[in-house]
N, C-alpha and C. Protein backbone atom coordinates (compact mmCIF):
# COMPACT_ATOMS: atom_id res chain seq x y z
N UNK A 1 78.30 3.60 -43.47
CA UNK A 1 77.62 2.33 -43.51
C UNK A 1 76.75 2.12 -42.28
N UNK A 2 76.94 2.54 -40.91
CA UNK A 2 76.16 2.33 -39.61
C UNK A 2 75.77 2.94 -39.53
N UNK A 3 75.51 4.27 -40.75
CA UNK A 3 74.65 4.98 -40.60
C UNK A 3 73.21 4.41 -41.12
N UNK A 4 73.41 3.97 -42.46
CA UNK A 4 72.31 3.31 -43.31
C UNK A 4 71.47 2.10 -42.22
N UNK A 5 72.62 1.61 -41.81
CA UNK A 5 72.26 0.32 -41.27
C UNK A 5 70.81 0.58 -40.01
N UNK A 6 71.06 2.08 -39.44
CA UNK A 6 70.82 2.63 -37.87
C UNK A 6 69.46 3.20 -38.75
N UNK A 7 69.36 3.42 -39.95
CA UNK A 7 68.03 3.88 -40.51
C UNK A 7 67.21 2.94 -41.48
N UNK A 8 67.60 2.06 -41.83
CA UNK A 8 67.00 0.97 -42.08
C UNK A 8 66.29 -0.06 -40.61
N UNK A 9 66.86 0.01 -39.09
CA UNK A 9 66.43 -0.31 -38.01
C UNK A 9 65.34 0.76 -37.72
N UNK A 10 65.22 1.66 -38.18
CA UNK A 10 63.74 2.70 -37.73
C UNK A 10 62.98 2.68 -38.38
N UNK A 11 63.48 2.23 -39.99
CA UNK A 11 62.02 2.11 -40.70
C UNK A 11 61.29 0.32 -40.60
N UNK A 12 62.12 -0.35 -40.08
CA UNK A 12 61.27 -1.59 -39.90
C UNK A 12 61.02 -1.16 -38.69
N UNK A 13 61.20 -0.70 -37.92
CA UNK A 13 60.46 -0.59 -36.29
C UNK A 13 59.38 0.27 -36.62
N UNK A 14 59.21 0.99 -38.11
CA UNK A 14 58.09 1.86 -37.79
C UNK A 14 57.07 1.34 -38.70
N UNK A 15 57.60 0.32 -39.59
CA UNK A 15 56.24 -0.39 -40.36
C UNK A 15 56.16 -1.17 -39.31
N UNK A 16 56.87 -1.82 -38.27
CA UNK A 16 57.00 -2.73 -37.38
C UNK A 16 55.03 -2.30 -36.73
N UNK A 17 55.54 -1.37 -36.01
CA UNK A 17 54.41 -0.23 -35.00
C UNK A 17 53.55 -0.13 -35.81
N UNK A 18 53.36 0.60 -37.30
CA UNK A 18 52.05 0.63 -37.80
C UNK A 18 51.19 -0.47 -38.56
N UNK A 19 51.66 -1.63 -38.46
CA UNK A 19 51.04 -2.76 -38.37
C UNK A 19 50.85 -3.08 -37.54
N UNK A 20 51.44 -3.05 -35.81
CA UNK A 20 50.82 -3.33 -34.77
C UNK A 20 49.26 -2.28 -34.59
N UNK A 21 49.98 -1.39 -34.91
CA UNK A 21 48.52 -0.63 -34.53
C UNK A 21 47.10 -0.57 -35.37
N UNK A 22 47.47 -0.47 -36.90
CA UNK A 22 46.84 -1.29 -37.55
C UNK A 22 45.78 -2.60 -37.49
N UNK A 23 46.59 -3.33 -36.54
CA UNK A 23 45.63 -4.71 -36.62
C UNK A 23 45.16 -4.45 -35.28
N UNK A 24 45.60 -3.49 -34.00
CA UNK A 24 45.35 -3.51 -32.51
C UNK A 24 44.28 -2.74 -32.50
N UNK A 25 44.21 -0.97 -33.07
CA UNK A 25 43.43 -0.83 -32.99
C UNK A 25 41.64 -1.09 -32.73
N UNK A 26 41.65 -1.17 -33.45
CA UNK A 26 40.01 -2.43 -33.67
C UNK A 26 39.99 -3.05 -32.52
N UNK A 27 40.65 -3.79 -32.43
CA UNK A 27 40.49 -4.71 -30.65
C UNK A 27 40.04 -3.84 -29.70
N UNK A 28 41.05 -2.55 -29.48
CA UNK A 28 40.49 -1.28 -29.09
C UNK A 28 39.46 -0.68 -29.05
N UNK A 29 39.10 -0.68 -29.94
CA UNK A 29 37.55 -0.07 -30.45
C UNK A 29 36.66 -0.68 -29.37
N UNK A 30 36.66 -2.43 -30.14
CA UNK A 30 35.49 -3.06 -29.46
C UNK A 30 35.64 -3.00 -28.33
N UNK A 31 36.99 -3.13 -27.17
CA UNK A 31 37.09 -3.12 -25.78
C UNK A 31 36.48 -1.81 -25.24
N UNK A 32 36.57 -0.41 -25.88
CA UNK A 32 36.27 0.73 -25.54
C UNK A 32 34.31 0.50 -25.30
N UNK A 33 33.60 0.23 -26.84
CA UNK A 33 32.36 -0.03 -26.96
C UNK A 33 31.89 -1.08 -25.83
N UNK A 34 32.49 -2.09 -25.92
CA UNK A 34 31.42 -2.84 -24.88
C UNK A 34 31.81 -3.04 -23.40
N UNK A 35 32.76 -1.99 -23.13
CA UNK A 35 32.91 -1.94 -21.65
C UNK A 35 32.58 -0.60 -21.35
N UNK A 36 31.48 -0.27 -20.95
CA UNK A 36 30.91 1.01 -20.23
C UNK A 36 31.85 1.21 -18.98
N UNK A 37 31.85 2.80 -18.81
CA UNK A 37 32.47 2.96 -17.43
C UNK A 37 31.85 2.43 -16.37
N UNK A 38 32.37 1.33 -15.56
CA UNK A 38 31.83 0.44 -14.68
C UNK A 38 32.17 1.03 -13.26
N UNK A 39 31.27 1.08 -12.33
CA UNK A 39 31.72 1.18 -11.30
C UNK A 39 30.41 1.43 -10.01
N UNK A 40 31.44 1.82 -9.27
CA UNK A 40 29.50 2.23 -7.81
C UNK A 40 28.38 2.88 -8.35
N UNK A 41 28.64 3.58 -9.70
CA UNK A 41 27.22 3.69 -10.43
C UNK A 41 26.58 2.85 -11.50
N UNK A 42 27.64 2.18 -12.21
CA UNK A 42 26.98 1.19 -13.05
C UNK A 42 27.93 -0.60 -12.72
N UNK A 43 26.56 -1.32 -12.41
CA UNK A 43 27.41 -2.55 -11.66
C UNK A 43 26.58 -3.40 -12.67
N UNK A 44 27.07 -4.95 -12.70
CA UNK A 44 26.06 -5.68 -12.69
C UNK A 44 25.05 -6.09 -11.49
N UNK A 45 24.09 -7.16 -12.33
CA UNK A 45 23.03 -6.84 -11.08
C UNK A 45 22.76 -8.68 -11.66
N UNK A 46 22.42 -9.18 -10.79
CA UNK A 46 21.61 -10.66 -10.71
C UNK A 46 20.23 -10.74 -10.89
N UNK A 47 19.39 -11.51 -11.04
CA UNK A 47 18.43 -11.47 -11.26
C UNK A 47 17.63 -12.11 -9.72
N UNK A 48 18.52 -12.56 -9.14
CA UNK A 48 18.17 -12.44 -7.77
C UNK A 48 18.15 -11.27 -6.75
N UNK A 49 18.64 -10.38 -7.13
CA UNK A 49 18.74 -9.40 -6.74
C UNK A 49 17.41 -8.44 -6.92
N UNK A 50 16.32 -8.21 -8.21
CA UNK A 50 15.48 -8.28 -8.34
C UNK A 50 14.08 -8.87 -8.12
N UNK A 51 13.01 -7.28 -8.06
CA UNK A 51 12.02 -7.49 -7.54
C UNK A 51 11.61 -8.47 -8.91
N UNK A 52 11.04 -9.14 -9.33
CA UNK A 52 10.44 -10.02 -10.53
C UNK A 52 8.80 -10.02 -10.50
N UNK A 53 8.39 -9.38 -9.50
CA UNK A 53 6.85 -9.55 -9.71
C UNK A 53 6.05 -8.04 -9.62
N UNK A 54 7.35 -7.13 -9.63
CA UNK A 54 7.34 -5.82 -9.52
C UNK A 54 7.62 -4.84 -10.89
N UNK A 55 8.21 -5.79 -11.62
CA UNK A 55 9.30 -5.43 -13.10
C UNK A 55 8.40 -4.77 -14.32
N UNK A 56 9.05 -3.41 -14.31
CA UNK A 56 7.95 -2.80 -15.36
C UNK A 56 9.26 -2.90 -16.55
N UNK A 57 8.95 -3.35 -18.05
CA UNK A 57 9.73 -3.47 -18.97
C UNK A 57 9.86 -2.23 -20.17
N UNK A 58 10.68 -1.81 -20.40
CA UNK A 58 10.42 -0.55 -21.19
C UNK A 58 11.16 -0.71 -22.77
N UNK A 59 11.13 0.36 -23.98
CA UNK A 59 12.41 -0.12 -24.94
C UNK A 59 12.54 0.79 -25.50
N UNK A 60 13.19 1.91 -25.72
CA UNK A 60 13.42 2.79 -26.45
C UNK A 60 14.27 3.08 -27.77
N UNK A 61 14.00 3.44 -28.66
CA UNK A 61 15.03 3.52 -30.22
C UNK A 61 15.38 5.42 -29.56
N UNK A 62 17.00 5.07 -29.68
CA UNK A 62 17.41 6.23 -30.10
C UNK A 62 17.96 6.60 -31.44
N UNK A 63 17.95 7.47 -32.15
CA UNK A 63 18.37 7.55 -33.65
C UNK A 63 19.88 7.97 -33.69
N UNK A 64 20.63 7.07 -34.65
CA UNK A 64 22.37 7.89 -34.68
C UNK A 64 23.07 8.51 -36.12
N UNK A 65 24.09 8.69 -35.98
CA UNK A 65 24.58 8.68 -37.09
C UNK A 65 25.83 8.54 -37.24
N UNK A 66 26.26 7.55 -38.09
CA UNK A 66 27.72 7.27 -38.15
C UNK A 66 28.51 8.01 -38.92
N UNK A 67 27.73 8.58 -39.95
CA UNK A 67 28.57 9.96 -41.17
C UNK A 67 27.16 10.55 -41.27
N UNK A 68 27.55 11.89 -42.10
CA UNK A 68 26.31 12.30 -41.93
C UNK A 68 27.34 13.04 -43.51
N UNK A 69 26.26 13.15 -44.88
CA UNK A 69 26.74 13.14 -46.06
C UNK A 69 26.62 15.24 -46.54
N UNK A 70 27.76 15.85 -46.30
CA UNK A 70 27.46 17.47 -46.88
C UNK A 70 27.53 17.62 -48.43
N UNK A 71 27.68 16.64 -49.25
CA UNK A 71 26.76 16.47 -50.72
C UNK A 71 27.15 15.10 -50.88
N UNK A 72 26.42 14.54 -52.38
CA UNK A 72 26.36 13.44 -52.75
C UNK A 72 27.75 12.23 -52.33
N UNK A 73 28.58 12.70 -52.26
CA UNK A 73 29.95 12.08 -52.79
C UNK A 73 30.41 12.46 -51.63
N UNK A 74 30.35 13.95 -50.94
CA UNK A 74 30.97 14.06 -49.75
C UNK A 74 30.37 13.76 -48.28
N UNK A 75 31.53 12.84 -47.07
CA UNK A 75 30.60 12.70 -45.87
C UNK A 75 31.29 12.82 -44.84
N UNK A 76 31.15 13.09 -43.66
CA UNK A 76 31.75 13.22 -42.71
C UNK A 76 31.78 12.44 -41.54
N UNK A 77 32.37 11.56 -40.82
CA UNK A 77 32.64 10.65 -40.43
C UNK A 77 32.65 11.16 -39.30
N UNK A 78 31.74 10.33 -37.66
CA UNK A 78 30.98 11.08 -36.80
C UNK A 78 31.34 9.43 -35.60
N UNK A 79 32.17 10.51 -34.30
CA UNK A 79 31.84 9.38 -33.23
C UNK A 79 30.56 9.70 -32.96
N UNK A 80 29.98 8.73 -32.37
CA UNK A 80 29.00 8.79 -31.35
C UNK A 80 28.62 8.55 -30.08
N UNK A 81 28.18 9.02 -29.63
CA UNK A 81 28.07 8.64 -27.80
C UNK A 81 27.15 8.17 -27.51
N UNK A 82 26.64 7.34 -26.91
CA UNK A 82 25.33 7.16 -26.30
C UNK A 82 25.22 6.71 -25.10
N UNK A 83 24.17 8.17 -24.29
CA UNK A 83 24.36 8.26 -22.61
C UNK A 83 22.73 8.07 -22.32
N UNK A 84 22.83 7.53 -21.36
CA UNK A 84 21.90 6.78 -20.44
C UNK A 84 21.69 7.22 -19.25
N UNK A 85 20.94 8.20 -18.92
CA UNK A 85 21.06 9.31 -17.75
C UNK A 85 19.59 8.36 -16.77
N UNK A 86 19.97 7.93 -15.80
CA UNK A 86 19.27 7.52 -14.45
C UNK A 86 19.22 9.20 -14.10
N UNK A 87 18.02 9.92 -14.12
CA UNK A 87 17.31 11.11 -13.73
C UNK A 87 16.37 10.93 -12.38
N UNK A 88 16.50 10.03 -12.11
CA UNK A 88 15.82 9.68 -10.97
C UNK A 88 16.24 9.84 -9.35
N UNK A 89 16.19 10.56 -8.66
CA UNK A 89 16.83 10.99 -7.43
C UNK A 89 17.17 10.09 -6.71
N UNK A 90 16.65 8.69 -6.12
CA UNK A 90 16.25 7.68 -5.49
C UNK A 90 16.07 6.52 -5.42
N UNK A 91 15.94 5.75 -7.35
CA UNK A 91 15.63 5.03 -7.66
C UNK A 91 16.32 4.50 -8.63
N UNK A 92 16.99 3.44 -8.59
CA UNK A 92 18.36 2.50 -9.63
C UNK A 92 17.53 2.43 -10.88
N UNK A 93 17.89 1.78 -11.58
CA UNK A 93 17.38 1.32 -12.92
C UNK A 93 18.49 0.35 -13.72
N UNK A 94 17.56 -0.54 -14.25
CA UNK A 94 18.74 -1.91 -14.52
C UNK A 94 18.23 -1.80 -16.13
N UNK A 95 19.65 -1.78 -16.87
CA UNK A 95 19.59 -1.80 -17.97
C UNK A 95 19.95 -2.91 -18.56
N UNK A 96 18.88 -3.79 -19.63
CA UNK A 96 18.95 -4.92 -20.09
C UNK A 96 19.72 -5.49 -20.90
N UNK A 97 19.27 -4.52 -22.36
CA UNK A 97 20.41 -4.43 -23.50
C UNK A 97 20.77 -3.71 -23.74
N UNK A 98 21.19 -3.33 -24.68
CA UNK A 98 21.71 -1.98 -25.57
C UNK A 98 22.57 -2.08 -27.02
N UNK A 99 21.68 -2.68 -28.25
CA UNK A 99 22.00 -3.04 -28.89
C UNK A 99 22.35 -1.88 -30.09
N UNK A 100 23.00 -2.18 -31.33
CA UNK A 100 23.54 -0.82 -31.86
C UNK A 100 23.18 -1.59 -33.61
N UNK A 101 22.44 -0.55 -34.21
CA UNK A 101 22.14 -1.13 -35.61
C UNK A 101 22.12 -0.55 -36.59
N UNK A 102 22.67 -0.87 -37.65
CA UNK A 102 22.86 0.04 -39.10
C UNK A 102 21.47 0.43 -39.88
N UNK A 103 21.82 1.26 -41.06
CA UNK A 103 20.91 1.79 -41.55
C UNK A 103 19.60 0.81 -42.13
N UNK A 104 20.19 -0.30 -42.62
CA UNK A 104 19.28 -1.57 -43.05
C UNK A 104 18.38 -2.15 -41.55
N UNK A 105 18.56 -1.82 -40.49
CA UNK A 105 18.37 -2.32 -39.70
C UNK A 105 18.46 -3.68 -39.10
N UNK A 106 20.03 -4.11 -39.88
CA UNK A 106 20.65 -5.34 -39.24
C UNK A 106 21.25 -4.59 -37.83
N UNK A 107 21.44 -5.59 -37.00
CA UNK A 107 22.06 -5.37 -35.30
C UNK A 107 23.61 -5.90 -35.28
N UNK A 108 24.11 -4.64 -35.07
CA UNK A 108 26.19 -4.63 -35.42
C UNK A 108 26.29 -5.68 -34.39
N UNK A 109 25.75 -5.22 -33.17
CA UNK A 109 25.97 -6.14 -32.15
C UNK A 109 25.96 -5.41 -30.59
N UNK A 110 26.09 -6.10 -29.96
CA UNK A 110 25.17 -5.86 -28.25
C UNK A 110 26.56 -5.08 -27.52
N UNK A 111 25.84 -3.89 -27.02
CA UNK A 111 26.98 -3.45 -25.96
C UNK A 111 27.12 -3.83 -24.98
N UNK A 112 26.39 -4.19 -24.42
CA UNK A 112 26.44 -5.00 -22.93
C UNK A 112 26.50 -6.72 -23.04
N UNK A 113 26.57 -7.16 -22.09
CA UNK A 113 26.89 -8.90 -22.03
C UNK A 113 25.62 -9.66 -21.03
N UNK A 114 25.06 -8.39 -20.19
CA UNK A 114 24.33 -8.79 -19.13
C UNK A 114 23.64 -7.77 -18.47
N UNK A 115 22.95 -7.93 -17.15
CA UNK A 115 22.13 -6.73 -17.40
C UNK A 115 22.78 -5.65 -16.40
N UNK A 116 22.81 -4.44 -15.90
CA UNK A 116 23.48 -3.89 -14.79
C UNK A 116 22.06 -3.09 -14.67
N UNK A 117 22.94 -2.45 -13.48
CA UNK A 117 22.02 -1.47 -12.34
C UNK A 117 22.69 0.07 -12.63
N UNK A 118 21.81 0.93 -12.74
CA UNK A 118 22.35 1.93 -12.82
C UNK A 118 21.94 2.77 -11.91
N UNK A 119 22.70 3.35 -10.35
CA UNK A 119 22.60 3.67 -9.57
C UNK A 119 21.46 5.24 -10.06
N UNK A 120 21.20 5.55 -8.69
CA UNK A 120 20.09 6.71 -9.04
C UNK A 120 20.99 8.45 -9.41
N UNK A 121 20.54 9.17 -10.12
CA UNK A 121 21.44 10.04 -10.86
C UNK A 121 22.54 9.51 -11.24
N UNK A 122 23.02 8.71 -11.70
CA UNK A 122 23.97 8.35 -12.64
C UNK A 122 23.77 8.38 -13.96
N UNK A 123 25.06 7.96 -15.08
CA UNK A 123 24.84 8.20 -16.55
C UNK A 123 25.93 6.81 -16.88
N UNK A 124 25.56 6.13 -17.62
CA UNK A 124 25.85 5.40 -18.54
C UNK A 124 26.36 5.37 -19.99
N UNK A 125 27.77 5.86 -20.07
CA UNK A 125 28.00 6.06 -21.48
C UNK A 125 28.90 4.84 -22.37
N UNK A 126 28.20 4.83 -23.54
CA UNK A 126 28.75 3.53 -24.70
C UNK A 126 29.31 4.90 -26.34
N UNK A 127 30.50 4.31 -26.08
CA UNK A 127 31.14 5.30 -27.58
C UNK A 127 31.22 4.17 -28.97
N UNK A 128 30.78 4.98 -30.10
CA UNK A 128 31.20 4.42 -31.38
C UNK A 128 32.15 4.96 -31.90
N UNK A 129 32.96 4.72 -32.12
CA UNK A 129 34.77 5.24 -32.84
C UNK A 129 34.47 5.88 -34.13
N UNK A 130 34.86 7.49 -34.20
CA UNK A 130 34.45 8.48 -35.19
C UNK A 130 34.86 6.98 -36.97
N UNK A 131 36.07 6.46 -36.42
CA UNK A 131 36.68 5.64 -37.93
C UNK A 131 35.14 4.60 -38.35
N UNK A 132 34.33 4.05 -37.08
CA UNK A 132 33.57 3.39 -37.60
C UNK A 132 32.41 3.40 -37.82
N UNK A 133 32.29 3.40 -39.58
CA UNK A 133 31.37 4.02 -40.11
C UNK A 133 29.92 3.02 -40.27
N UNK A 134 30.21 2.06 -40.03
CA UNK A 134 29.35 0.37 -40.25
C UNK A 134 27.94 1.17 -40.03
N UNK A 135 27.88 1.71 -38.94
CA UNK A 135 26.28 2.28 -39.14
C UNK A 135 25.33 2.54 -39.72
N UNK A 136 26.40 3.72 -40.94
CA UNK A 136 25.88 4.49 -41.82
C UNK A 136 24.97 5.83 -41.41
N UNK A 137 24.35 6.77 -42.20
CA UNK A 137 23.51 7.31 -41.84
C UNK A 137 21.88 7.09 -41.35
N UNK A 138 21.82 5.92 -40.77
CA UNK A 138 21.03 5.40 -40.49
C UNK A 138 20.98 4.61 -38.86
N UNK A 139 21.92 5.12 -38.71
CA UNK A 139 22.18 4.02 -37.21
C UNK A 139 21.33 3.84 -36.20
N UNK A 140 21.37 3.51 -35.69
CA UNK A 140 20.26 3.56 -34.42
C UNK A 140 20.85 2.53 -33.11
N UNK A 141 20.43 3.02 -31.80
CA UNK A 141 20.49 2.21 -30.89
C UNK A 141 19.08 1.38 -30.35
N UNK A 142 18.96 0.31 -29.92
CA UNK A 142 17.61 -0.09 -29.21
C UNK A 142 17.98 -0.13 -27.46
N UNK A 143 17.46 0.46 -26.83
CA UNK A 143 17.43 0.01 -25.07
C UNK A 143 16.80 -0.59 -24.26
N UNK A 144 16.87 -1.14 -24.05
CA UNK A 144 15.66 -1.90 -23.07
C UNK A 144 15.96 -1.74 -21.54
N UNK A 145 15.41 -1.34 -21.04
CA UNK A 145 15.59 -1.05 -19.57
C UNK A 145 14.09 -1.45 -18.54
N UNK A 146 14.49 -1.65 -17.67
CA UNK A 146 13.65 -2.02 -16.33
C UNK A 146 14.05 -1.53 -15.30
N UNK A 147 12.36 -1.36 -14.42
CA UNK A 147 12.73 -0.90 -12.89
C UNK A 147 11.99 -1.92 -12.11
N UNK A 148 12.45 -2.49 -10.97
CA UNK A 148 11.64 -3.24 -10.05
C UNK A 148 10.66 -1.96 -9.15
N UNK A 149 10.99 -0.90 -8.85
CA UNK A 149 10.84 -0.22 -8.20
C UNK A 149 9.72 0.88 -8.97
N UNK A 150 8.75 1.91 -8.56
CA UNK A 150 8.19 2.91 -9.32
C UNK A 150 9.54 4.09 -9.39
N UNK A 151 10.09 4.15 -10.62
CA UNK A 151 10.88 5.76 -10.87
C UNK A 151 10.61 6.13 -12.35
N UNK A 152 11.18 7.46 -11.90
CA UNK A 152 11.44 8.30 -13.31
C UNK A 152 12.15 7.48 -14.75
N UNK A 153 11.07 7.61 -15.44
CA UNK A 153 12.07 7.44 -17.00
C UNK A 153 13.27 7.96 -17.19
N UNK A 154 14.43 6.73 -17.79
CA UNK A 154 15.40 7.81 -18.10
C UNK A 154 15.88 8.85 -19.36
N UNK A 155 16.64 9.53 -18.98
CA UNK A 155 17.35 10.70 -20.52
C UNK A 155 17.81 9.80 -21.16
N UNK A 156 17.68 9.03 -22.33
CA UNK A 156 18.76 8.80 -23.32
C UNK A 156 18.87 9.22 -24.68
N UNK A 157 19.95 9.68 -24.70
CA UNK A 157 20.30 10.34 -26.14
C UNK A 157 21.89 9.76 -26.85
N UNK A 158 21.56 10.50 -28.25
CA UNK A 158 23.01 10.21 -28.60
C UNK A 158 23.51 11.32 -29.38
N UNK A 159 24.87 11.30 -28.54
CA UNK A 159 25.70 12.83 -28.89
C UNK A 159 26.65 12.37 -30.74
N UNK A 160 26.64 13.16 -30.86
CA UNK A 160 27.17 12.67 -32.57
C UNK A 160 28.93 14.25 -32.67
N UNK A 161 29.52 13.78 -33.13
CA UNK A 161 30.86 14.74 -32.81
C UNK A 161 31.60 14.35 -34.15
N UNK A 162 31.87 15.28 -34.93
CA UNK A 162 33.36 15.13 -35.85
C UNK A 162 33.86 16.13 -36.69
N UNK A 163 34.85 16.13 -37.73
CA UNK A 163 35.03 17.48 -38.15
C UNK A 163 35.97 17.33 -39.73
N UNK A 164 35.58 18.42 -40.10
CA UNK A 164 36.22 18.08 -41.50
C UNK A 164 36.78 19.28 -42.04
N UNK A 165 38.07 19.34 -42.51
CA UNK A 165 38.92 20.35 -42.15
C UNK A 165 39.65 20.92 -41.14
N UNK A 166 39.07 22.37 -40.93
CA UNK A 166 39.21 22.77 -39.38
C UNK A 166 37.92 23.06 -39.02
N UNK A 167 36.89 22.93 -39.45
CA UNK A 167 35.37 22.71 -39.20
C UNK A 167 35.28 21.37 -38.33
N UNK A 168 34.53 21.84 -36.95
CA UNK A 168 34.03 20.32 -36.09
C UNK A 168 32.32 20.90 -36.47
N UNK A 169 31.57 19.90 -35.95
CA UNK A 169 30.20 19.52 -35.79
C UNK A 169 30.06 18.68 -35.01
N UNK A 170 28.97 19.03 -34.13
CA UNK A 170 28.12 18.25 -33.31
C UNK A 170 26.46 18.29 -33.01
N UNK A 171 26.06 17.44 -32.93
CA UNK A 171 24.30 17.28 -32.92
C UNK A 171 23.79 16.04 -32.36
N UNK A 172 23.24 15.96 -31.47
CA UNK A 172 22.59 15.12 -30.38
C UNK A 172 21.33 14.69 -31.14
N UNK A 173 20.94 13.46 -30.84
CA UNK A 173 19.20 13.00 -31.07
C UNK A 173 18.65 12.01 -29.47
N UNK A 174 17.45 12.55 -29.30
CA UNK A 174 16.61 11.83 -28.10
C UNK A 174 16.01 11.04 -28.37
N UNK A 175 16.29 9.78 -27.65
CA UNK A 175 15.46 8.53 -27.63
C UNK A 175 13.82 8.68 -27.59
N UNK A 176 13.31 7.75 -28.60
CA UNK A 176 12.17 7.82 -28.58
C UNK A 176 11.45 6.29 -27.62
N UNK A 177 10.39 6.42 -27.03
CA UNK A 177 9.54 4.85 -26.17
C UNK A 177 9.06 4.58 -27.21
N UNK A 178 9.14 3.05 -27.38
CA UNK A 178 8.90 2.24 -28.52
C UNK A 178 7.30 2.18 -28.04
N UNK A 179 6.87 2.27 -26.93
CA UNK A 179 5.47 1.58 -26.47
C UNK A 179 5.55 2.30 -24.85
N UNK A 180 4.05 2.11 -24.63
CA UNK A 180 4.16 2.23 -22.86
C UNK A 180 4.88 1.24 -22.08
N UNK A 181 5.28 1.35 -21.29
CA UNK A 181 6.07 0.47 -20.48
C UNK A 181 5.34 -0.93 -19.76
N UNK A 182 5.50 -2.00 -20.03
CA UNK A 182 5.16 -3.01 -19.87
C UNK A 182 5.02 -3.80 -18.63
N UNK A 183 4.27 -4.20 -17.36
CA UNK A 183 4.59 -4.41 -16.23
C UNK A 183 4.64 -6.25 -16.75
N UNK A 184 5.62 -6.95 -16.38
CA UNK A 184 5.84 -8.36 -16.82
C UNK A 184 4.33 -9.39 -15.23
């Protein structure tokens, strides 16, 4: 009888757990997505802190993909990365937005909250969770970035990763400039 009893206590502790994780996950997700690794290379920045009569405005579409389809019916379900490489030896760069948008070209929603600084050679990375597919094969990021200062454009791309079977895949796409860069 304390035997039954001692295994009926593990299977509610374990629907217990996979309903916690279940509903936690996701919270996860979004905490992962809109908190970039923060630190002495990527800070926020004030707008006092900025030159404002110096400010060249820039915006780049990078292209993504949230699955990417190996026939009609079949698809493969793809994190994504998207890194933000300050290539510039010398010179910060403050990144504005960084918004993330599905194939229709509705906007999932903003990775950032505000604008930061991205110290000089540093990288800036924002992940999409291989489970979330909301993108579609169509995804895309928009960036908007500024320099008070004259520097180098930065690298941004997005790394794409997943696997089906014991088959992985991976394939990167480079941001394209929406326009020449804008001095405000």
């Amino acid at each position: 009888m304390k035997r039954n009893s001692g295994l009926a206590w593990v299977a509610r502790f374990m629907l217990f757990m996979g309903s916690f994780i279940a509903i936690n996950v996701p919270v996860l997700a979004d905490i992962v997505r809109k908190s970039p690794e923060r630190g002495a290379h990527f800070y926020p920045v004030q707008s006092k802190d900025i030159k404002l009569d110096n400010l060249r405005d820039c915006s780049v579409y990078v292209p993504a993909y949230s699955h990417i389809f190996l026939s009609e019916s079949a698809q493969v379900p793809l994190s994504v990365m998207l890194s933000i490489r300050n290539i510039d030896p010398e010179k910060r760069l403050i990144i504005k937005s960084v918004e993330y948008f599905d194939t229709r070209g509705r906007k999932l929603e903003g990775l950032i909250e505000s604008w930061f600084a991205l110290a000089p050679m540093a990288t800036a990375t924002f992940v999409i969770d291989q489970q979330d597919m909301s993108g579609g094969a169509g995804a895309n990021f928009m960036v908007q970035w500024s320099t008070d200062e004259v520097a180098q454009e930065p690298l941004i791309e997005a790394v794409m990763a997943g696997y089906r079977g014991t088959k992985g895949l991976s394939f990167s796409s480079r941001g394209v400039k929406m326009r020449e860069c804008s001095s405000l």
